[in-house]
PDB file of N, CA and C in Angstrom:
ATOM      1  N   UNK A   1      10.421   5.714  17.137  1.00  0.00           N
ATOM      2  CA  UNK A   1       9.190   6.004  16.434  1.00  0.00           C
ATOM      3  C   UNK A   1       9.102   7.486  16.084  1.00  0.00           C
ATOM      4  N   UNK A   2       9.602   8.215  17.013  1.00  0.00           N
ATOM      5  CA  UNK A   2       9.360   9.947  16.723  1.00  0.00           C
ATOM      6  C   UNK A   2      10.009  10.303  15.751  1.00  0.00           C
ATOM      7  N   UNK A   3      11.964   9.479  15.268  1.00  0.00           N
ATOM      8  CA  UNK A   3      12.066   9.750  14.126  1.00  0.00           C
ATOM      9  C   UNK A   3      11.432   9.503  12.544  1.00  0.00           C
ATOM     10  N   UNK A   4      10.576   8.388  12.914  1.00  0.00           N
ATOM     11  CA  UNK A   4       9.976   8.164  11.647  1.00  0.00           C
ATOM     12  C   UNK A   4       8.915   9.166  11.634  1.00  0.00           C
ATOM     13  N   UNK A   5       8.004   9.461  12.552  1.00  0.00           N
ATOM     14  CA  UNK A   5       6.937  10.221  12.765  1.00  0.00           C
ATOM     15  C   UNK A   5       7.905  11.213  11.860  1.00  0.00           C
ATOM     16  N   UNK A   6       8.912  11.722  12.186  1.00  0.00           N
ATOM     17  CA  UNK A   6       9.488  13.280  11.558  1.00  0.00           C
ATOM     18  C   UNK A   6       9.551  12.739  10.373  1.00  0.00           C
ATOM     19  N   UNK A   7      10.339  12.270   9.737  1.00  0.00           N
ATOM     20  CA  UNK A   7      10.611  11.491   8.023  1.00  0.00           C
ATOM     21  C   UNK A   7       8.829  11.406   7.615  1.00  0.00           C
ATOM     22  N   UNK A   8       8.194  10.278   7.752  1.00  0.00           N
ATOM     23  CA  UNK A   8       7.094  10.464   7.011  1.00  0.00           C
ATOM     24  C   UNK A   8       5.962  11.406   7.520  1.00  0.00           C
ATOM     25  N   UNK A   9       5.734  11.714   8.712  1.00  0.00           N
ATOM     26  CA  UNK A   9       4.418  11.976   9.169  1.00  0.00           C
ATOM     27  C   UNK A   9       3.647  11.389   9.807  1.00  0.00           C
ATOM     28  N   UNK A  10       3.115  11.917  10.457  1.00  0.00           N
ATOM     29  CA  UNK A  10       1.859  10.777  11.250  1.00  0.00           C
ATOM     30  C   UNK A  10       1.043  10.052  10.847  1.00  0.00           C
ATOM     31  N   UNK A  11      -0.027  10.507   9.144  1.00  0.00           N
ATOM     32  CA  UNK A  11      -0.653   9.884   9.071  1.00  0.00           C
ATOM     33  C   UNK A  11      -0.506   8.826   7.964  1.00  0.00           C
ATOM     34  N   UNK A  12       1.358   8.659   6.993  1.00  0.00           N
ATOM     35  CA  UNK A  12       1.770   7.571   6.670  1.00  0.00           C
ATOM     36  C   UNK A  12       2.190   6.906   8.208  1.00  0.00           C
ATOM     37  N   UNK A  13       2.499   7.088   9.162  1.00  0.00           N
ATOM     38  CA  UNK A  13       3.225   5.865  10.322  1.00  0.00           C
ATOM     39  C   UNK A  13       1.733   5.256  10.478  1.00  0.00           C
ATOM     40  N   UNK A  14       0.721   6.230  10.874  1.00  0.00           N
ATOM     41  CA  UNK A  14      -0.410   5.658  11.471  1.00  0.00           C
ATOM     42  C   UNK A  14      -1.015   4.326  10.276  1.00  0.00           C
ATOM     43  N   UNK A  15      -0.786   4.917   8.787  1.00  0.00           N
ATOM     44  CA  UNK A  15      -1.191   4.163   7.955  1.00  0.00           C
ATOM     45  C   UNK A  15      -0.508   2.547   7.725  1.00  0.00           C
ATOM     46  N   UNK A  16       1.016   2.702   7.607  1.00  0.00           N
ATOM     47  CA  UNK A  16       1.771   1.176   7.691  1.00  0.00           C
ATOM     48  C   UNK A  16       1.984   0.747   8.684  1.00  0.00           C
ATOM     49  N   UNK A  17       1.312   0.986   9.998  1.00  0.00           N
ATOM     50  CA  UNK A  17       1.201   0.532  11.226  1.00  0.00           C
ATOM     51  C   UNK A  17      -0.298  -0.141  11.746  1.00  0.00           C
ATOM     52  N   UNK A  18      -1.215   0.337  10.534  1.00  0.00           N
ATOM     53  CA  UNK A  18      -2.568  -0.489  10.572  1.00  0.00           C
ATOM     54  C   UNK A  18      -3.616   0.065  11.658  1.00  0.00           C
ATOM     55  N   UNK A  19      -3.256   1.365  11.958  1.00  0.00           N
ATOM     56  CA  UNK A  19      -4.099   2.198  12.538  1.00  0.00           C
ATOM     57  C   UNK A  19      -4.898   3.707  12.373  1.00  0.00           C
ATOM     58  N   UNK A  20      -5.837   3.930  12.739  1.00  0.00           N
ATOM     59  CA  UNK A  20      -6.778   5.330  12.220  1.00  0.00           C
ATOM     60  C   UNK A  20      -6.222   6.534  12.667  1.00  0.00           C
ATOM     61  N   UNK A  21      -6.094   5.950  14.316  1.00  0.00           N
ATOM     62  CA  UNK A  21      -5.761   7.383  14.606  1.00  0.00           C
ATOM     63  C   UNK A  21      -4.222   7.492  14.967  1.00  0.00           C
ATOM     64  N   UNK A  22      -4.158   9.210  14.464  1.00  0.00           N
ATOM     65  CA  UNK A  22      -2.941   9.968  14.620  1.00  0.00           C
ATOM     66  C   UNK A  22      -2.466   9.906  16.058  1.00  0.00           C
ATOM     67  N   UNK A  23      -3.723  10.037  16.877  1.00  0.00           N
ATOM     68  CA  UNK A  23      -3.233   9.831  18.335  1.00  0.00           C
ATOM     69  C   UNK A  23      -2.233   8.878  18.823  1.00  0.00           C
ATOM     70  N   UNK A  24      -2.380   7.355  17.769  1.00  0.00           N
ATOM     71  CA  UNK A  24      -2.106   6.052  18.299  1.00  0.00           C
ATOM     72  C   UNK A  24      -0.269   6.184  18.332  1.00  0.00           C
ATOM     73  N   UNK A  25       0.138   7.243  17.294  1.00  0.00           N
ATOM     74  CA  UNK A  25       1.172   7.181  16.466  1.00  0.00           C
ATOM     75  C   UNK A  25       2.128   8.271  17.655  1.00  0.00           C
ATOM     76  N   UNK A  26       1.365   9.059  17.907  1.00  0.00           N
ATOM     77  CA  UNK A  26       2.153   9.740  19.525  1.00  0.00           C
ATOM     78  C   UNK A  26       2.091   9.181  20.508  1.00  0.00           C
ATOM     79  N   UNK A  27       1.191   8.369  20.773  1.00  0.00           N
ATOM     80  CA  UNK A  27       1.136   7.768  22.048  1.00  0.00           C
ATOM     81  C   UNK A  27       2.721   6.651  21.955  1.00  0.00           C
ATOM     82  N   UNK A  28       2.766   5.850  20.624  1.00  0.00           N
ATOM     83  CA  UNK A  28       3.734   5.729  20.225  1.00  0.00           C
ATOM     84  C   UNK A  28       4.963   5.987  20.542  1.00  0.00           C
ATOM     85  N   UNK A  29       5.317   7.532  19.557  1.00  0.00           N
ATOM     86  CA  UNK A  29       6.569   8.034  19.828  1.00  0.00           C
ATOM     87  C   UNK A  29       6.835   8.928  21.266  1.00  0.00           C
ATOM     88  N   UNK A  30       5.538   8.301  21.961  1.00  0.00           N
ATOM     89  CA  UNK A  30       5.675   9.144  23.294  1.00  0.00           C
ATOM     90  C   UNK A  30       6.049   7.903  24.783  1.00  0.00           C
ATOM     91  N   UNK A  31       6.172   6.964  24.049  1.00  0.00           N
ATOM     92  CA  UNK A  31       6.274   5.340  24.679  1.00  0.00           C
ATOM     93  C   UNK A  31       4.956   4.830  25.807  1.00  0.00           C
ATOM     94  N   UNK A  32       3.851   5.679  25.550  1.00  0.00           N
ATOM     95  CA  UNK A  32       2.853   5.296  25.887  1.00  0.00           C
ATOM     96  C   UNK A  32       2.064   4.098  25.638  1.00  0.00           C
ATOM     97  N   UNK A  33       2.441   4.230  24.460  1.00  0.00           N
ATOM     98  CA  UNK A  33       1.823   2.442  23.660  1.00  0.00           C
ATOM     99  C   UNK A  33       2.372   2.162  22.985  1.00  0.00           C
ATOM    100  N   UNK A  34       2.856   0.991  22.240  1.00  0.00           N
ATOM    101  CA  UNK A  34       3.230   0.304  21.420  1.00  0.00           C
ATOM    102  C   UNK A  34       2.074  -0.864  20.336  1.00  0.00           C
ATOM    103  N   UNK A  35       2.870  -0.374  18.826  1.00  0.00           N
ATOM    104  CA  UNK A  35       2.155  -0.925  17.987  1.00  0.00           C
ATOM    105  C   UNK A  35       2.376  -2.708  17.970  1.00  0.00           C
ATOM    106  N   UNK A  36       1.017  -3.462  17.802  1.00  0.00           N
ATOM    107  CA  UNK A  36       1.616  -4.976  17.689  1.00  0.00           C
ATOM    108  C   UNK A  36       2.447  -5.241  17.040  1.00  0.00           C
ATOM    109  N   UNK A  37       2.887  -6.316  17.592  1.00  0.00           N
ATOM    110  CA  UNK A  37       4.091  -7.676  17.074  1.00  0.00           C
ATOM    111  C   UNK A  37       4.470  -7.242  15.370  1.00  0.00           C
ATOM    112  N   UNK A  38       3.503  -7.572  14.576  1.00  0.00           N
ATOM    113  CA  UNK A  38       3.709  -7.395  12.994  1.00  0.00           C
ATOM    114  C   UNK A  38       3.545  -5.885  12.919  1.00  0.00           C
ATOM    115  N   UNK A  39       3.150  -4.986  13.225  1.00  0.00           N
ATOM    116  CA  UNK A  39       2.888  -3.614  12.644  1.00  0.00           C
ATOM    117  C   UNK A  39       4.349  -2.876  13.136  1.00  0.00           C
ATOM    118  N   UNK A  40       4.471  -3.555  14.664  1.00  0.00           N
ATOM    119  CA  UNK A  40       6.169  -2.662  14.606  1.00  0.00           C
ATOM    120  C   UNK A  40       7.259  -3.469  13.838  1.00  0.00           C
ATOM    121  N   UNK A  41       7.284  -4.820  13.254  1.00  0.00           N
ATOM    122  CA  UNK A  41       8.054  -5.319  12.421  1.00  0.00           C
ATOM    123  C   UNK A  41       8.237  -4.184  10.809  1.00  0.00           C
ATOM    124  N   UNK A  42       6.878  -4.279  10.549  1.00  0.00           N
ATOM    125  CA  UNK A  42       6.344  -3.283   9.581  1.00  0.00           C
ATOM    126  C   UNK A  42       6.595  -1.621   9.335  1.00  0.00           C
ATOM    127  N   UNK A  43       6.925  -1.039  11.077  1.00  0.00           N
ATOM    128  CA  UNK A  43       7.380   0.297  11.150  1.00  0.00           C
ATOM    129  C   UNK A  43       9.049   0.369  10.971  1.00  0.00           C
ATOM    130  N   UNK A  44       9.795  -0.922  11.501  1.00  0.00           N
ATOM    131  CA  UNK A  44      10.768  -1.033  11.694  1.00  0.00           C
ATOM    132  C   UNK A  44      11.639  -0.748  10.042  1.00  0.00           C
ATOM    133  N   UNK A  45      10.652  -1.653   9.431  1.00  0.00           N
ATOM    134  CA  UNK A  45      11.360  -1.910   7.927  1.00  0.00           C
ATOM    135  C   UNK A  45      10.939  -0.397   6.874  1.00  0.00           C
ATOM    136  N   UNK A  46       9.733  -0.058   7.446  1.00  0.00           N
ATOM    137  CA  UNK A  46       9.603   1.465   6.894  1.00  0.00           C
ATOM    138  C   UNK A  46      11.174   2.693   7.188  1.00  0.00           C
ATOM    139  N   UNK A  47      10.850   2.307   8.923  1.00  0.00           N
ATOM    140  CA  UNK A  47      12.073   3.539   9.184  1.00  0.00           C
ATOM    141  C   UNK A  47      13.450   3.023   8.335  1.00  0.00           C
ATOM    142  N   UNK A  48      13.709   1.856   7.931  1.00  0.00           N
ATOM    143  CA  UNK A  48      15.326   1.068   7.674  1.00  0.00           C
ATOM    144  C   UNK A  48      14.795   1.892   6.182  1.00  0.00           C
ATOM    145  N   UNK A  49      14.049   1.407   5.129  1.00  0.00           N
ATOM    146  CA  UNK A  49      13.963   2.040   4.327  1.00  0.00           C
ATOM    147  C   UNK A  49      14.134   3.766   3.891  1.00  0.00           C
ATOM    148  N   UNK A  50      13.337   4.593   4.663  1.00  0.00           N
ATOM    149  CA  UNK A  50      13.142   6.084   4.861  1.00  0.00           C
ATOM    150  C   UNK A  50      14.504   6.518   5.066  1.00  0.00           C
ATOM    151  N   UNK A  51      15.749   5.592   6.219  1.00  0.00           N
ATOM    152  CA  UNK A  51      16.196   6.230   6.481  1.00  0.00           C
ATOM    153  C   UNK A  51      17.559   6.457   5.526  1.00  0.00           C
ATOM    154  N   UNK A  52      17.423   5.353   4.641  1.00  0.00           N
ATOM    155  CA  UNK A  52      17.988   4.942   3.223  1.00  0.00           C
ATOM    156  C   UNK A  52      17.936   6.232   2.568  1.00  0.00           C
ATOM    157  N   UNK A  53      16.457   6.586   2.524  1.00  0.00           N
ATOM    158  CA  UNK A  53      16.141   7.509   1.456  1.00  0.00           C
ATOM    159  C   UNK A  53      16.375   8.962   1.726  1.00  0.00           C
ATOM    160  N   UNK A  54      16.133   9.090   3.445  1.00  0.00           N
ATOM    161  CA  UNK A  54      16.546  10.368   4.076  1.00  0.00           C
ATOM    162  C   UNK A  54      18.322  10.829   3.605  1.00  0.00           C
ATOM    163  N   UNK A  55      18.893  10.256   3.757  1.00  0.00           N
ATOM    164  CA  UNK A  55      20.402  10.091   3.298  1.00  0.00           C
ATOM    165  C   UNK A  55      20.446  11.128   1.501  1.00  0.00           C
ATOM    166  N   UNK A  56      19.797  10.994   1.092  1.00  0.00           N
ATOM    167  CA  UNK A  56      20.529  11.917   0.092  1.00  0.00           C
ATOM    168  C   UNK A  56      18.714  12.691  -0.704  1.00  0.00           C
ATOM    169  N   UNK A  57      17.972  12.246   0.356  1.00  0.00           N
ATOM    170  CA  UNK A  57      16.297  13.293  -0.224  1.00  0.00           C
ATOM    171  C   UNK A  57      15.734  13.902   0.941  1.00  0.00           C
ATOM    172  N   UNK A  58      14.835  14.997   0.865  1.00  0.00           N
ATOM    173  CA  UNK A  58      14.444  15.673   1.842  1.00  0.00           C
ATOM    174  C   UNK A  58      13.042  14.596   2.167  1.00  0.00           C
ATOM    175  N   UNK A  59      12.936  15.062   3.582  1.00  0.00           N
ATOM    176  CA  UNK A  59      11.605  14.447   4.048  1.00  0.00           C
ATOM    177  C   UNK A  59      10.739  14.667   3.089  1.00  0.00           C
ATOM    178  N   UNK A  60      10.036  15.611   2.211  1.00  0.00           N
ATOM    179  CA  UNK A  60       8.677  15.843   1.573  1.00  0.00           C
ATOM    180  C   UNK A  60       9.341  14.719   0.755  1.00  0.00           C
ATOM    181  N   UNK A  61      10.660  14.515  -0.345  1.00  0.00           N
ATOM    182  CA  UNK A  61      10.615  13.425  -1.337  1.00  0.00           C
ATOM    183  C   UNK A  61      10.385  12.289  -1.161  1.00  0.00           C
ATOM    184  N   UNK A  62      11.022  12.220   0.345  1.00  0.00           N
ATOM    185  CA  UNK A  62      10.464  10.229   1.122  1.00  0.00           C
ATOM    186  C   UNK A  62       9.360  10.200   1.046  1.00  0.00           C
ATOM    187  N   UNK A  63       8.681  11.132   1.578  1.00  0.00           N
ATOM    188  CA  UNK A  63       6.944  11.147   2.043  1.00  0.00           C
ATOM    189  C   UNK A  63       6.657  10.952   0.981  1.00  0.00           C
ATOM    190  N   UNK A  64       6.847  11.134  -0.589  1.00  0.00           N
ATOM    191  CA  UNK A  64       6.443  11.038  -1.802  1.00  0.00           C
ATOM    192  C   UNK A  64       6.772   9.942  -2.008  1.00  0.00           C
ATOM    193  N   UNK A  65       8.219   9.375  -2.129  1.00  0.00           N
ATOM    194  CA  UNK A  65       8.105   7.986  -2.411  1.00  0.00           C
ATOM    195  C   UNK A  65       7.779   6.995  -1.737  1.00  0.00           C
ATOM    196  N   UNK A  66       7.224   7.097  -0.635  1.00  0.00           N
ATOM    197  CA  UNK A  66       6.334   5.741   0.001  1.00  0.00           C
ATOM    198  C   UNK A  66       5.068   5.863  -0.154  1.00  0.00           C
ATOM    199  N   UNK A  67       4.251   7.138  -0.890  1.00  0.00           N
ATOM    200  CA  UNK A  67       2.761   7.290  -1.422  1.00  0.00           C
ATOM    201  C   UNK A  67       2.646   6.613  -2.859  1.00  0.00           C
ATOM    202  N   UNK A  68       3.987   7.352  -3.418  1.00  0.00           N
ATOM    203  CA  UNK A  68       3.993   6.875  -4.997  1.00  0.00           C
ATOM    204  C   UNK A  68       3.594   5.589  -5.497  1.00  0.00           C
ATOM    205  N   UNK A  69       3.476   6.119  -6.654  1.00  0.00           N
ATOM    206  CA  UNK A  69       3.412   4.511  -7.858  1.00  0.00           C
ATOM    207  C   UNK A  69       4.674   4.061  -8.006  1.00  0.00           C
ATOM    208  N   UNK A  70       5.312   2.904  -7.826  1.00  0.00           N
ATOM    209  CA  UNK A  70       6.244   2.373  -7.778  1.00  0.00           C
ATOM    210  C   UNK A  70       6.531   1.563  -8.876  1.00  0.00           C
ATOM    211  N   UNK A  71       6.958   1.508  -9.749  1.00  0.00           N
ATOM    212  CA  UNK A  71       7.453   0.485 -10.796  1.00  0.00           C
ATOM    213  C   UNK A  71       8.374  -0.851 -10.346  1.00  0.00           C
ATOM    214  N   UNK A  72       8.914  -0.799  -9.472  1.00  0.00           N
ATOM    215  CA  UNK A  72      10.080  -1.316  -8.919  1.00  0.00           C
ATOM    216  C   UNK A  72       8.791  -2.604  -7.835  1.00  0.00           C
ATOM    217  N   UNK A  73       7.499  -2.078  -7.522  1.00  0.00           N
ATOM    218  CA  UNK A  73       6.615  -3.441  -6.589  1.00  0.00           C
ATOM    219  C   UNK A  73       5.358  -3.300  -7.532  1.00  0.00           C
ATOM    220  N   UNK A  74       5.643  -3.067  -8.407  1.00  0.00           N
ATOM    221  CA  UNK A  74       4.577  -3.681  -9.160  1.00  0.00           C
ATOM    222  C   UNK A  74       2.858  -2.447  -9.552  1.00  0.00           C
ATOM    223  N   UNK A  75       3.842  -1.514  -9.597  1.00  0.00           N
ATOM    224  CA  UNK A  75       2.849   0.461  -9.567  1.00  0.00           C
ATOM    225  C   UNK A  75       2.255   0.095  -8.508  1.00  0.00           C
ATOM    226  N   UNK A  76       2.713  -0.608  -7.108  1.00  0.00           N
ATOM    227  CA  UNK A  76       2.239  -0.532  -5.959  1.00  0.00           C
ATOM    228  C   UNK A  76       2.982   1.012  -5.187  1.00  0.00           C
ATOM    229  N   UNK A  77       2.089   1.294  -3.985  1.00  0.00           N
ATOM    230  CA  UNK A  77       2.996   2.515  -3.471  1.00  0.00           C
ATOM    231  C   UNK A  77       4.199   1.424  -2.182  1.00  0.00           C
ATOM    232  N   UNK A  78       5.240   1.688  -1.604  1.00  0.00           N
ATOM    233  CA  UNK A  78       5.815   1.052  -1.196  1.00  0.00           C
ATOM    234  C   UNK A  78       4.825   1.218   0.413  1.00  0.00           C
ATOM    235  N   UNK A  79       4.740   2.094   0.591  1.00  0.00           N
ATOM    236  CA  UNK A  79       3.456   2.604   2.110  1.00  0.00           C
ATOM    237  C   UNK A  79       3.044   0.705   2.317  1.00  0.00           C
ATOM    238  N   UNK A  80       1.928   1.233   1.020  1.00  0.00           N
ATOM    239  CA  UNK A  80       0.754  -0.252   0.627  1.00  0.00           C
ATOM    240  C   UNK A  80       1.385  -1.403   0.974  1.00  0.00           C
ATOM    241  N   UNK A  81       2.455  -1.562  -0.039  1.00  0.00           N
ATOM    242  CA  UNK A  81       3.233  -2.841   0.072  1.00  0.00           C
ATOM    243  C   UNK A  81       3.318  -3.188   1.709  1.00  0.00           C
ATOM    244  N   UNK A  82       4.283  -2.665   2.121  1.00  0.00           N
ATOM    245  CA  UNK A  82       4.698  -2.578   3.812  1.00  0.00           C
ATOM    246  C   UNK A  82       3.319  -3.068   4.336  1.00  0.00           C
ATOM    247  N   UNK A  83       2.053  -2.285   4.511  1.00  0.00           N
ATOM    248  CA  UNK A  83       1.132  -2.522   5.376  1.00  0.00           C
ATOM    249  C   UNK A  83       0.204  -3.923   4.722  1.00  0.00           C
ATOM    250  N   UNK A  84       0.128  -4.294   3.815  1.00  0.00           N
ATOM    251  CA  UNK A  84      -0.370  -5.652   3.178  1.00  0.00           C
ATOM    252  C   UNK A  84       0.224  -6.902   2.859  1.00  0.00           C
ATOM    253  N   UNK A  85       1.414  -6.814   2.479  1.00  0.00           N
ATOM    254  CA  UNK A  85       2.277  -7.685   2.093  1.00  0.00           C
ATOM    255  C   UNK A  85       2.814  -8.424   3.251  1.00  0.00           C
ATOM    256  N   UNK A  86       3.264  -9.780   3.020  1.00  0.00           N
ATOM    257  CA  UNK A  86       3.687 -10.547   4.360  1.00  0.00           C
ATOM    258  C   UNK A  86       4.920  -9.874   4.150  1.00  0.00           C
ATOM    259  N   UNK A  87       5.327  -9.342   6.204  1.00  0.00           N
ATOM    260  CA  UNK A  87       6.398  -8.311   6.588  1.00  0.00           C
ATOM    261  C   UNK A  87       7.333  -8.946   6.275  1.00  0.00           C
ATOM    262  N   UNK A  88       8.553  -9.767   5.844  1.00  0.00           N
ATOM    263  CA  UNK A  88       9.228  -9.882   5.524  1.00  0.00           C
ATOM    264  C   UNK A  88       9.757  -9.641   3.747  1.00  0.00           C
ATOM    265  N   UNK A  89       8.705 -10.117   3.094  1.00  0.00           N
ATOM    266  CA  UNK A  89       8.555 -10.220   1.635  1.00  0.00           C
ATOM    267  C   UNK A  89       8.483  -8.671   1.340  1.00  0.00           C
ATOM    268  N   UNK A  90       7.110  -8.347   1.706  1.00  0.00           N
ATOM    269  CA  UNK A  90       7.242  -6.727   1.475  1.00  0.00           C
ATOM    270  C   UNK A  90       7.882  -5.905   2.041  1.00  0.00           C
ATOM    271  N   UNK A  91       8.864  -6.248   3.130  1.00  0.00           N
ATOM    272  CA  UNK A  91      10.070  -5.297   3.614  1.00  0.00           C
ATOM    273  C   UNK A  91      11.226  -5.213   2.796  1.00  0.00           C
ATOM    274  N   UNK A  92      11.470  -6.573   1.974  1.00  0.00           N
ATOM    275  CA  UNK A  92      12.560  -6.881   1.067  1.00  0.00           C
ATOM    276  C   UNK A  92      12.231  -6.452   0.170  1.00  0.00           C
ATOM    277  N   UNK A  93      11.450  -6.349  -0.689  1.00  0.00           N
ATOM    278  CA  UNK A  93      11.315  -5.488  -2.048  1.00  0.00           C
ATOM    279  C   UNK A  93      11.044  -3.945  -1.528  1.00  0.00           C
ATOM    280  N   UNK A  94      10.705  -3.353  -0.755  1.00  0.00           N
ATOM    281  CA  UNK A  94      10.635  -2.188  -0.511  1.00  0.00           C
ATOM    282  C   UNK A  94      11.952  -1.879   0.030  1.00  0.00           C
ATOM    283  N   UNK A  95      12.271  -2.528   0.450  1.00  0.00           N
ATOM    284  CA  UNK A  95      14.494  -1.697   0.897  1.00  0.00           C
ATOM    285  C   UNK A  95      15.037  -1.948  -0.302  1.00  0.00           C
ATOM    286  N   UNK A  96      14.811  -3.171  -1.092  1.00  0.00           N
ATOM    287  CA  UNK A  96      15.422  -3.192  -2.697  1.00  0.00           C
ATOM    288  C   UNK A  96      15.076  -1.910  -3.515  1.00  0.00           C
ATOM    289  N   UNK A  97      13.594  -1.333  -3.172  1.00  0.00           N
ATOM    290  CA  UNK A  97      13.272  -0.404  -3.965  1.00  0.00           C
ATOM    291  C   UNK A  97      13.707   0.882  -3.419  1.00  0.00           C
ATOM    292  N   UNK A  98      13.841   0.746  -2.471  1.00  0.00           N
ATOM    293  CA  UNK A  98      14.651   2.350  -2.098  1.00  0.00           C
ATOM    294  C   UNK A  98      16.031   2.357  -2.133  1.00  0.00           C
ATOM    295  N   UNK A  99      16.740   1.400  -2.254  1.00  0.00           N
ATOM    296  CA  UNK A  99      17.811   1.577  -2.464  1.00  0.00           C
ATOM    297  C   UNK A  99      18.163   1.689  -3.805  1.00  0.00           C
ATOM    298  N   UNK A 100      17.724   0.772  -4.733  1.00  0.00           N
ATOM    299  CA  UNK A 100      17.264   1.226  -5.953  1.00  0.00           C
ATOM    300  C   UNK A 100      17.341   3.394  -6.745  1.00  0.00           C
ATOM    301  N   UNK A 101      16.262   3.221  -5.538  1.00  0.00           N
ATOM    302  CA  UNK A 101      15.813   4.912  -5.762  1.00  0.00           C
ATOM    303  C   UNK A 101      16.943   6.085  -5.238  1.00  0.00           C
ATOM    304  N   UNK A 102      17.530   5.361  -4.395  1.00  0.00           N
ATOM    305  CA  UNK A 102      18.705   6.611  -3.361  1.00  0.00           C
ATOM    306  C   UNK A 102      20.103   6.479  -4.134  1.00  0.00           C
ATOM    307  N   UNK A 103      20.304   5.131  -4.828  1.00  0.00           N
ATOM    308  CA  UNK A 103      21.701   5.093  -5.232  1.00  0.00           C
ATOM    309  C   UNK A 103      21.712   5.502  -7.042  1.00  0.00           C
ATOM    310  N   UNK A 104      20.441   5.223  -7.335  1.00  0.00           N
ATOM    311  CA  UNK A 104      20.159   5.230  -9.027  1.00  0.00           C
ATOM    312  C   UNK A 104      19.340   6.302  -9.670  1.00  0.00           C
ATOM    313  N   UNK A 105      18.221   6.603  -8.562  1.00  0.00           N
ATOM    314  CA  UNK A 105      17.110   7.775  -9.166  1.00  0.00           C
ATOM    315  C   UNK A 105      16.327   7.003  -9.701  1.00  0.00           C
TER     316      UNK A 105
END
């Protein structure tokens, strides 16, 4: 969790993890608590994605493309997708779309 915390930030993890506070997201990467069943399915497919994107963009550009308008889910941001979309469906078009983005631009 602490590496994603570093890649996006606290308050995208806290956001596709379905929680307010920043606290929840250290307690987290501090193994104090753990996010439910679907929200760590949901963090899981964020970090697989990010870490896609970490590979050839700096953290601020990931952090941008999981806020962004996305053409690739529909001018959804991929963040959104992840935290609304049933976790499998919206994990698969969001790794399609970053891979998309890391190998093509």
């Amino acid at each position: 969790m602490s590496q994603l915390r570093e890649m996006l930030g606290v308050r995208l993890v806290a956001y596709i993890g379905g929680v307010k506070s920043a606290r929840s997201v250290s307690n987290w990467a501090e193994g104090t608590g753990a996010p439910g069943e679907v929200d760590q399915e949901r963090l899981r497919h964020a970090f697989h994605a990010a870490a896609l994107l970490r590979e050839r963009y700096d953290a601020t550009t990931v952090q941008s493309w999981f806020k962004g308008i996305n053409p690739a889910l529909n001018d959804d941001a991929p963040a959104h997708v992840l935290r609304e979309v049933e976790p499998m469906k919206g994990a698969r078009d969001v790794i399609v779309a970053a891979k998309a983005f890391a190998y093509v631009g």
